[in-house]
PDB file of N, CA and C in Angstrom:
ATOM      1  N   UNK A   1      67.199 103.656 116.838  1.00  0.00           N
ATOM      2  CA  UNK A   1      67.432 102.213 116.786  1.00  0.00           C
ATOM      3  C   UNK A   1      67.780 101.753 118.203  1.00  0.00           C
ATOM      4  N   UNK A   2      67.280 100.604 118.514  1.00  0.00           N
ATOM      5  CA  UNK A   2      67.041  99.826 120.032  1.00  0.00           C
ATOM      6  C   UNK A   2      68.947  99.572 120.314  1.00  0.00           C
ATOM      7  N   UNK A   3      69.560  99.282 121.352  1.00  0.00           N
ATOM      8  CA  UNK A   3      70.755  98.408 120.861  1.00  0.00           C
ATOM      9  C   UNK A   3      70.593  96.531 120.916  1.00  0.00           C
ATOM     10  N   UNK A   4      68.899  96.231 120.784  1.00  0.00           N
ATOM     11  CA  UNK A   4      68.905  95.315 120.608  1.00  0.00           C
ATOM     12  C   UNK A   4      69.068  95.077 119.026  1.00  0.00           C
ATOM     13  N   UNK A   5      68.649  95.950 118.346  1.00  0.00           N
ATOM     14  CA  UNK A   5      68.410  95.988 116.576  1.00  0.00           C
ATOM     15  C   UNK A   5      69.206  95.659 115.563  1.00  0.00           C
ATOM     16  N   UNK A   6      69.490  94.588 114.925  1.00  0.00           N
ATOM     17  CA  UNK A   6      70.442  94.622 114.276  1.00  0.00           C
ATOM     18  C   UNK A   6      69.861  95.584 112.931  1.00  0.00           C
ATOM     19  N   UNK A   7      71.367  96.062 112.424  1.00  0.00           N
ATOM     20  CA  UNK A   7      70.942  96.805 111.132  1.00  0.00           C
ATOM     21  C   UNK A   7      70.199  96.390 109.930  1.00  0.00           C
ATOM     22  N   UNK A   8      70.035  95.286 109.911  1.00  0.00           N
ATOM     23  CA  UNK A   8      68.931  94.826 108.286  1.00  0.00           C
ATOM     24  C   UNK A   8      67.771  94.584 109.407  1.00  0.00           C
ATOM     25  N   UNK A   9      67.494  94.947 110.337  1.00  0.00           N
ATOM     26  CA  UNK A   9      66.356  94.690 111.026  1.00  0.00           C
ATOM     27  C   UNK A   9      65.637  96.532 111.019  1.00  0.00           C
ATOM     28  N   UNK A  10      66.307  97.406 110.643  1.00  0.00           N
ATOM     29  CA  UNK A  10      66.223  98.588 109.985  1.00  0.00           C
ATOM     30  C   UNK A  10      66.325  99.153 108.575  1.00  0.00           C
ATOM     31  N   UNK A  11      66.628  98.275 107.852  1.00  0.00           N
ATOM     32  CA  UNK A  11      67.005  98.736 106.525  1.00  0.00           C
ATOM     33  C   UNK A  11      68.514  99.038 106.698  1.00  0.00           C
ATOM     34  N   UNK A  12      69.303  98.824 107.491  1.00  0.00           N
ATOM     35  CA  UNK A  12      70.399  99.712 107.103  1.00  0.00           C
ATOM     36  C   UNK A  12      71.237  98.059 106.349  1.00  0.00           C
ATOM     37  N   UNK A  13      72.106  98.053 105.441  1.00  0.00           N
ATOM     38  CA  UNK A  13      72.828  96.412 105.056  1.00  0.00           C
ATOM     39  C   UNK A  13      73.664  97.034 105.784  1.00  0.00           C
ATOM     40  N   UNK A  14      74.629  95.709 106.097  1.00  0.00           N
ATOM     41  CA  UNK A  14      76.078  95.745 106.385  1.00  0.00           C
ATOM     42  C   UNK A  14      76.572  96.288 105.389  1.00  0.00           C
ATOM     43  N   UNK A  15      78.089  96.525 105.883  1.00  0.00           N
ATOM     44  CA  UNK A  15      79.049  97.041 104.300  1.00  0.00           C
ATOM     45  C   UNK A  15      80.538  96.216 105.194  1.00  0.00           C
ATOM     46  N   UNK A  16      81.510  95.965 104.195  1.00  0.00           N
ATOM     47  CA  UNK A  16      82.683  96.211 104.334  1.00  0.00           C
ATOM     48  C   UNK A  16      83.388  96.622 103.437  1.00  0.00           C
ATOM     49  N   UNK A  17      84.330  97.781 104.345  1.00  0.00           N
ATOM     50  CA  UNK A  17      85.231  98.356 103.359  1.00  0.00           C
ATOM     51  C   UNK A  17      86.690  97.920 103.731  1.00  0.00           C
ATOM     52  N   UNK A  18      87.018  98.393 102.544  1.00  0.00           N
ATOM     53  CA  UNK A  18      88.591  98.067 101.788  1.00  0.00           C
ATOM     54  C   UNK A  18      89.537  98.795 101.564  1.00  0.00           C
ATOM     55  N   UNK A  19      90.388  98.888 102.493  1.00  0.00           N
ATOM     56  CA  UNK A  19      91.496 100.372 101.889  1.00  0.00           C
ATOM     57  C   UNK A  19      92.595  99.765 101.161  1.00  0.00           C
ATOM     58  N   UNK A  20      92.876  99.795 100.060  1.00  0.00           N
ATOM     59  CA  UNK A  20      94.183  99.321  99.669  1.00  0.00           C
ATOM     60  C   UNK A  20      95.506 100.687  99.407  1.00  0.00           C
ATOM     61  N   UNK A  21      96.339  99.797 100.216  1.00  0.00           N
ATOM     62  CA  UNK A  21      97.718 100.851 100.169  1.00  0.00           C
ATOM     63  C   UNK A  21      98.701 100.303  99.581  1.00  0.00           C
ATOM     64  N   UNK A  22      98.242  99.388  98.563  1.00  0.00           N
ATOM     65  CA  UNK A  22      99.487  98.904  97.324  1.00  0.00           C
ATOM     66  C   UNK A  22      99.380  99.887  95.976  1.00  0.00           C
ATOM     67  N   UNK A  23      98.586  99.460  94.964  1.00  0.00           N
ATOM     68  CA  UNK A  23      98.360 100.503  94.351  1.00  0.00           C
ATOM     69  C   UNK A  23      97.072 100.202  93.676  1.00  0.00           C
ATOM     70  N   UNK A  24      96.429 101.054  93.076  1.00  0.00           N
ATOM     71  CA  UNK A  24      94.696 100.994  92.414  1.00  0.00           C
ATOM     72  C   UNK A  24      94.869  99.227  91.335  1.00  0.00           C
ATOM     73  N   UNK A  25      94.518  98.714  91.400  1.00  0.00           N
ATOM     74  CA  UNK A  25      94.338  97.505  90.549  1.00  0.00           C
ATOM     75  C   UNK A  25      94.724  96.414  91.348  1.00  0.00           C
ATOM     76  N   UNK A  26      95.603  96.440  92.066  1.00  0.00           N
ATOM     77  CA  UNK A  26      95.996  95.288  93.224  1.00  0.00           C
ATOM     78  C   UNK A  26      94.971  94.512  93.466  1.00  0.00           C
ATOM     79  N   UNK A  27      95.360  93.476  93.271  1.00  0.00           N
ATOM     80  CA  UNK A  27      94.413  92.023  93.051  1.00  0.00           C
ATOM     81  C   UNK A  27      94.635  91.179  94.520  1.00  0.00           C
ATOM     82  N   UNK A  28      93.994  91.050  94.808  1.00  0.00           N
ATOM     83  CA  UNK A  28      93.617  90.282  95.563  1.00  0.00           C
ATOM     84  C   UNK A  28      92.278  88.884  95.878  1.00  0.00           C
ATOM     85  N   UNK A  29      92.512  87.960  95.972  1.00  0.00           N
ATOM     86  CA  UNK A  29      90.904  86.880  96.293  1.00  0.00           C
ATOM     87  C   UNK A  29      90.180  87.452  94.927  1.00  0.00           C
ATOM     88  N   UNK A  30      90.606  87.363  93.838  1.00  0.00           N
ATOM     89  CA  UNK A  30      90.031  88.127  93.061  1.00  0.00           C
ATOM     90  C   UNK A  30      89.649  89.200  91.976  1.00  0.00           C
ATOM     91  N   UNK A  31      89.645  90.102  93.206  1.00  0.00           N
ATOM     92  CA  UNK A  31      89.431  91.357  92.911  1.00  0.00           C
ATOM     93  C   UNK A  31      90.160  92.348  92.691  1.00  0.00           C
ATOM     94  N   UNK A  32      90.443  93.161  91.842  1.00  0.00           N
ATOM     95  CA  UNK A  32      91.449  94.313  91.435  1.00  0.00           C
ATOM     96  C   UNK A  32      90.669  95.310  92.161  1.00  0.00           C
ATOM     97  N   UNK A  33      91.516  95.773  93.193  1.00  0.00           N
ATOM     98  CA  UNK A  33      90.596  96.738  94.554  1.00  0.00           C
ATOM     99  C   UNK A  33      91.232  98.137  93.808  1.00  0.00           C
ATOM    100  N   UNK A  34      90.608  98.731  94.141  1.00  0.00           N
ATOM    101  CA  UNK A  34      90.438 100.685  93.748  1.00  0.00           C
ATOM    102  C   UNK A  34      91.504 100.975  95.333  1.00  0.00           C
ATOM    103  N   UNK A  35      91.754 102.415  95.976  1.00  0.00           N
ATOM    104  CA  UNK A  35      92.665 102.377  96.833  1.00  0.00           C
ATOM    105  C   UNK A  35      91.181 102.768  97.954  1.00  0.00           C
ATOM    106  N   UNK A  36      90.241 102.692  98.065  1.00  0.00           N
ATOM    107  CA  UNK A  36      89.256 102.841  98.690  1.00  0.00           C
ATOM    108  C   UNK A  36      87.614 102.650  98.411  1.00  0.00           C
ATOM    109  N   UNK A  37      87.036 101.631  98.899  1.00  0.00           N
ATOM    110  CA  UNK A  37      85.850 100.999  98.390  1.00  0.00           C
ATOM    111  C   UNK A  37      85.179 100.484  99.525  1.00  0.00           C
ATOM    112  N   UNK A  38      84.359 100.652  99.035  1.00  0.00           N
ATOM    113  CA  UNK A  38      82.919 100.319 100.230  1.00  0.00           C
ATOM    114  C   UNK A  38      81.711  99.594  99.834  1.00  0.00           C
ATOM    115  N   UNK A  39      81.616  97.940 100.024  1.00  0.00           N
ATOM    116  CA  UNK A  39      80.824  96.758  99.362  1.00  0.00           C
ATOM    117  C   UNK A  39      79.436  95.980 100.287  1.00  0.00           C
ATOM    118  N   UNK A  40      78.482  95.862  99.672  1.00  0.00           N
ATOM    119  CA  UNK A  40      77.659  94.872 100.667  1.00  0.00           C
ATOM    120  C   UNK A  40      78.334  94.064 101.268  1.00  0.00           C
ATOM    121  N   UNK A  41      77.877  93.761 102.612  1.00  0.00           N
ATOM    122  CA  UNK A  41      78.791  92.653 102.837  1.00  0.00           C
ATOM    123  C   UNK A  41      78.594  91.400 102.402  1.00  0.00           C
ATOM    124  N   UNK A  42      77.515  90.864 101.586  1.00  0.00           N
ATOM    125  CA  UNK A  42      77.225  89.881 101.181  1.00  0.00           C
ATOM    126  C   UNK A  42      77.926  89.324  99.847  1.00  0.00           C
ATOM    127  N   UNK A  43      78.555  90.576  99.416  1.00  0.00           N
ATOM    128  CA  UNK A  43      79.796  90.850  98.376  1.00  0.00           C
ATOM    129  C   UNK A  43      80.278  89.171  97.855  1.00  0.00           C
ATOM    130  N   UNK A  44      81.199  89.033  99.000  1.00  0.00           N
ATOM    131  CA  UNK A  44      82.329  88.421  98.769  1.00  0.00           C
ATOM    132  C   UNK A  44      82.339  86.878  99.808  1.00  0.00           C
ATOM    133  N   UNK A  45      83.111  85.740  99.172  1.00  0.00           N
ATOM    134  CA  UNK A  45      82.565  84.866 100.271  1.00  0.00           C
ATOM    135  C   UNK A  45      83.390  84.916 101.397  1.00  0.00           C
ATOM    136  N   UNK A  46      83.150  83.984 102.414  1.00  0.00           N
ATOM    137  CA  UNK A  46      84.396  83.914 103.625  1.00  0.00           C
ATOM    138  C   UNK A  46      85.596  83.897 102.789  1.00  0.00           C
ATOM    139  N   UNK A  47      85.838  82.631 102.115  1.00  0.00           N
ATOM    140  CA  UNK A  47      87.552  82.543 101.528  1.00  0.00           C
ATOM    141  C   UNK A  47      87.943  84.026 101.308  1.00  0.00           C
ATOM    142  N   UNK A  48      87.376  84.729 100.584  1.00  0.00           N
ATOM    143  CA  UNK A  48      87.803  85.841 100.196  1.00  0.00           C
ATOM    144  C   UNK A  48      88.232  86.924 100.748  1.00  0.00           C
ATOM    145  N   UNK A  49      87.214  86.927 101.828  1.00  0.00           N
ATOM    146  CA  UNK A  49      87.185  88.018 102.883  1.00  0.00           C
ATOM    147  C   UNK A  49      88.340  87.359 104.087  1.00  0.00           C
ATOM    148  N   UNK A  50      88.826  86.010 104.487  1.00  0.00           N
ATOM    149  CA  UNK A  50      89.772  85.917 104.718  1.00  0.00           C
ATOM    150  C   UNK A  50      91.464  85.956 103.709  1.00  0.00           C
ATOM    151  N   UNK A  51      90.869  85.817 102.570  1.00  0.00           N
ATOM    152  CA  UNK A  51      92.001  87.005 101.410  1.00  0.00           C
ATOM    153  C   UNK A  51      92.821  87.926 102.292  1.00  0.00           C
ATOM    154  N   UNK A  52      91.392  88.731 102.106  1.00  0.00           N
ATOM    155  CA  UNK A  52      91.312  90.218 102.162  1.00  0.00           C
ATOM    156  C   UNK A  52      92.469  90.490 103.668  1.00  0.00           C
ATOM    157  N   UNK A  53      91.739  90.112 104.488  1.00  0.00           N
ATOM    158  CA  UNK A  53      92.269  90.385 105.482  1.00  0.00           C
ATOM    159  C   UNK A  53      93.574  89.553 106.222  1.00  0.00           C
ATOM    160  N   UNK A  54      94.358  89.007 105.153  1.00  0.00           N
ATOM    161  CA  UNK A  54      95.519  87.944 105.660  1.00  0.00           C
ATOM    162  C   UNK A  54      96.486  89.227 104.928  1.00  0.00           C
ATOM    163  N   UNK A  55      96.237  89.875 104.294  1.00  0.00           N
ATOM    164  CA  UNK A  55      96.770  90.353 103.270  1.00  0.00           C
ATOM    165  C   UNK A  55      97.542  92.087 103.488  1.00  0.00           C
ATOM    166  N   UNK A  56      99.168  92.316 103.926  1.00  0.00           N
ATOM    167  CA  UNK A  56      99.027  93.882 104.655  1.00  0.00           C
ATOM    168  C   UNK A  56      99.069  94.432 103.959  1.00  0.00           C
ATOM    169  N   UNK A  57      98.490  94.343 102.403  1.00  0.00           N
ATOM    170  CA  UNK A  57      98.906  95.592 101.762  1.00  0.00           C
ATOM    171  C   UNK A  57      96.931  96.150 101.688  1.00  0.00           C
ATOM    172  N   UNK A  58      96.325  95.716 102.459  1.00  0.00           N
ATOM    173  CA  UNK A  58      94.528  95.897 101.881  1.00  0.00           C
ATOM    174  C   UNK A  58      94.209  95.710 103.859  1.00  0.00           C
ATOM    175  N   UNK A  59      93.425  96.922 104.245  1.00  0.00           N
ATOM    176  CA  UNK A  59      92.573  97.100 105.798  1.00  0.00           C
ATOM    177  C   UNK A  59      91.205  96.799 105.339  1.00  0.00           C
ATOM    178  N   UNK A  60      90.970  95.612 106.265  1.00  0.00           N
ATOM    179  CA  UNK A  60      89.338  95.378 105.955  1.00  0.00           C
ATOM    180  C   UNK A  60      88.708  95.957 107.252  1.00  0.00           C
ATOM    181  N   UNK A  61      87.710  96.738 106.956  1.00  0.00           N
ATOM    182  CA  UNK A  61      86.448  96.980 108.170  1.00  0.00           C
ATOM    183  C   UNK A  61      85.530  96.631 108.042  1.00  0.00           C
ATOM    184  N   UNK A  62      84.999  95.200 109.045  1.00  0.00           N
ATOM    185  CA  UNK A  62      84.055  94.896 108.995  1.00  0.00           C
ATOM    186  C   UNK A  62      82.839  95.619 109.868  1.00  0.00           C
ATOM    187  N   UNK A  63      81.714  95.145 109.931  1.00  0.00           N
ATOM    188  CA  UNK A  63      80.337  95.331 111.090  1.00  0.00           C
ATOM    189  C   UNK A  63      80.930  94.752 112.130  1.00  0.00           C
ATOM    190  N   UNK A  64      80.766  95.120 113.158  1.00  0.00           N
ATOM    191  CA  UNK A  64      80.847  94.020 114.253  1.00  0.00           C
ATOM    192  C   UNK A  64      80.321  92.620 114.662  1.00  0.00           C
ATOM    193  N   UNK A  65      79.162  92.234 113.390  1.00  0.00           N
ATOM    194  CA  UNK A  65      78.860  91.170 114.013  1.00  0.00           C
ATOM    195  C   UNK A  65      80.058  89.974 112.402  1.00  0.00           C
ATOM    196  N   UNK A  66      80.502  90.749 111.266  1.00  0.00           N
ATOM    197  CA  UNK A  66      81.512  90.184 110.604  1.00  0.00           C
ATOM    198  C   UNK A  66      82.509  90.055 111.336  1.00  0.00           C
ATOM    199  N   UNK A  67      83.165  91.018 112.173  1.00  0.00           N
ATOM    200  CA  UNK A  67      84.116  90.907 112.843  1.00  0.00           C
ATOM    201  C   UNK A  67      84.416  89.564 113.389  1.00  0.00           C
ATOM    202  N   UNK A  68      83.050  89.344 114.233  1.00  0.00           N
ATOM    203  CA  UNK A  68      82.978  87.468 114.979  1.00  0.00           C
ATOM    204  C   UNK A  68      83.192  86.578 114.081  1.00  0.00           C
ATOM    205  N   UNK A  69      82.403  86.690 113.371  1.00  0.00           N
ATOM    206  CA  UNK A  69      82.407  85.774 112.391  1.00  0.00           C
ATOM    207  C   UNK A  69      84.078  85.340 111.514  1.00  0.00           C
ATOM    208  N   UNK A  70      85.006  86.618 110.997  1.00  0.00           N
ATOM    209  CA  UNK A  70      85.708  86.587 110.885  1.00  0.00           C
ATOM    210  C   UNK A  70      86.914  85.757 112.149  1.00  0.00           C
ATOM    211  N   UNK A  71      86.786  85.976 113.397  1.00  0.00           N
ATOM    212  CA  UNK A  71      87.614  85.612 114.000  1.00  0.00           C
ATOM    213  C   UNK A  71      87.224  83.735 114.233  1.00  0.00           C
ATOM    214  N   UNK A  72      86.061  83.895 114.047  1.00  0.00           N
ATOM    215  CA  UNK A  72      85.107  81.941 113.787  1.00  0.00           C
ATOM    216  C   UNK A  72      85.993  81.358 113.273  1.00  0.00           C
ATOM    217  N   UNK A  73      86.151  82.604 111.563  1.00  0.00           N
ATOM    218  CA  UNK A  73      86.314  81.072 110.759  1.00  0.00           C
ATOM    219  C   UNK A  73      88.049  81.349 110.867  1.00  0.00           C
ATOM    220  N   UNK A  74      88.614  82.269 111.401  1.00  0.00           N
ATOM    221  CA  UNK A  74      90.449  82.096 111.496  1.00  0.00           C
ATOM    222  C   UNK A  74      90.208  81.117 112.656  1.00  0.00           C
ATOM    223  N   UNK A  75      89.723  80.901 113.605  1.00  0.00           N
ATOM    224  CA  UNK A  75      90.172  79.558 114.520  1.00  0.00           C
ATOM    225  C   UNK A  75      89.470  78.436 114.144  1.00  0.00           C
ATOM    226  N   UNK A  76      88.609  78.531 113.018  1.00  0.00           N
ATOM    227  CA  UNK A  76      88.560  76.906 112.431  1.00  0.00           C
ATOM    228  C   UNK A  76      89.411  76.810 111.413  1.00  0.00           C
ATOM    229  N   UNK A  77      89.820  77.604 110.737  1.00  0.00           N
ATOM    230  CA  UNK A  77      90.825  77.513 109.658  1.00  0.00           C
ATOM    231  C   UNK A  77      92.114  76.959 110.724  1.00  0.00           C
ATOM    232  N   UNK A  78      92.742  77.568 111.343  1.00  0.00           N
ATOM    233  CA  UNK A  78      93.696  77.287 112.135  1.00  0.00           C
ATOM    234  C   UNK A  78      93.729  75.734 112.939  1.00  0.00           C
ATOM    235  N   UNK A  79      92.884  75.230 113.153  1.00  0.00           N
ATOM    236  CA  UNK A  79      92.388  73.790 114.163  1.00  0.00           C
ATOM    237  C   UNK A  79      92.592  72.871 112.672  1.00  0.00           C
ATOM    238  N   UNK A  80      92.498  72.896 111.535  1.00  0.00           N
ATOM    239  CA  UNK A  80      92.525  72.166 110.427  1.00  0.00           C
ATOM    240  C   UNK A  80      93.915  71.570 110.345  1.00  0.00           C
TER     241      UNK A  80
END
């Protein structure tokens, strides 16, 4: 793969995963998270995925190009 390539430009999808260190059912935006899970990233919407990640009891890892995106929408959320 080029490092121009993004990954669905290969077949590969994004993913983000979810570690939760509260306990297996812990709800969050939702979702009753398992203590380790790994989702399309097309999963879940922004609100959620800013849930996810406001939240210290649950580590989100995004792709790097979610990552941006994630930090987008915390400084438009924040300017509101």
């Amino acid at each position: 793969m080029s490092d121009e390539q993004k990954p669905a430009e290969v077949g590969i999808e994004p993913t983000i995963r979810i570690i939760n260190r509260a306990h297996v059912g812990f709800r969050r935006g939702g979702v009753a998270h398992p203590a380790d899970a790994t989702y399309p990233a097309t999963e879940f919407t922004a609100e959620q995925i800013l849930a996810f990640d406001a939240e210290p009891m649950l580590t989100v890892i995004l792709p790097p190009e979610g990552e941006e995106a994630l930090v987008a929408l915390k400084s438009r959320k924040a300017r509101k």
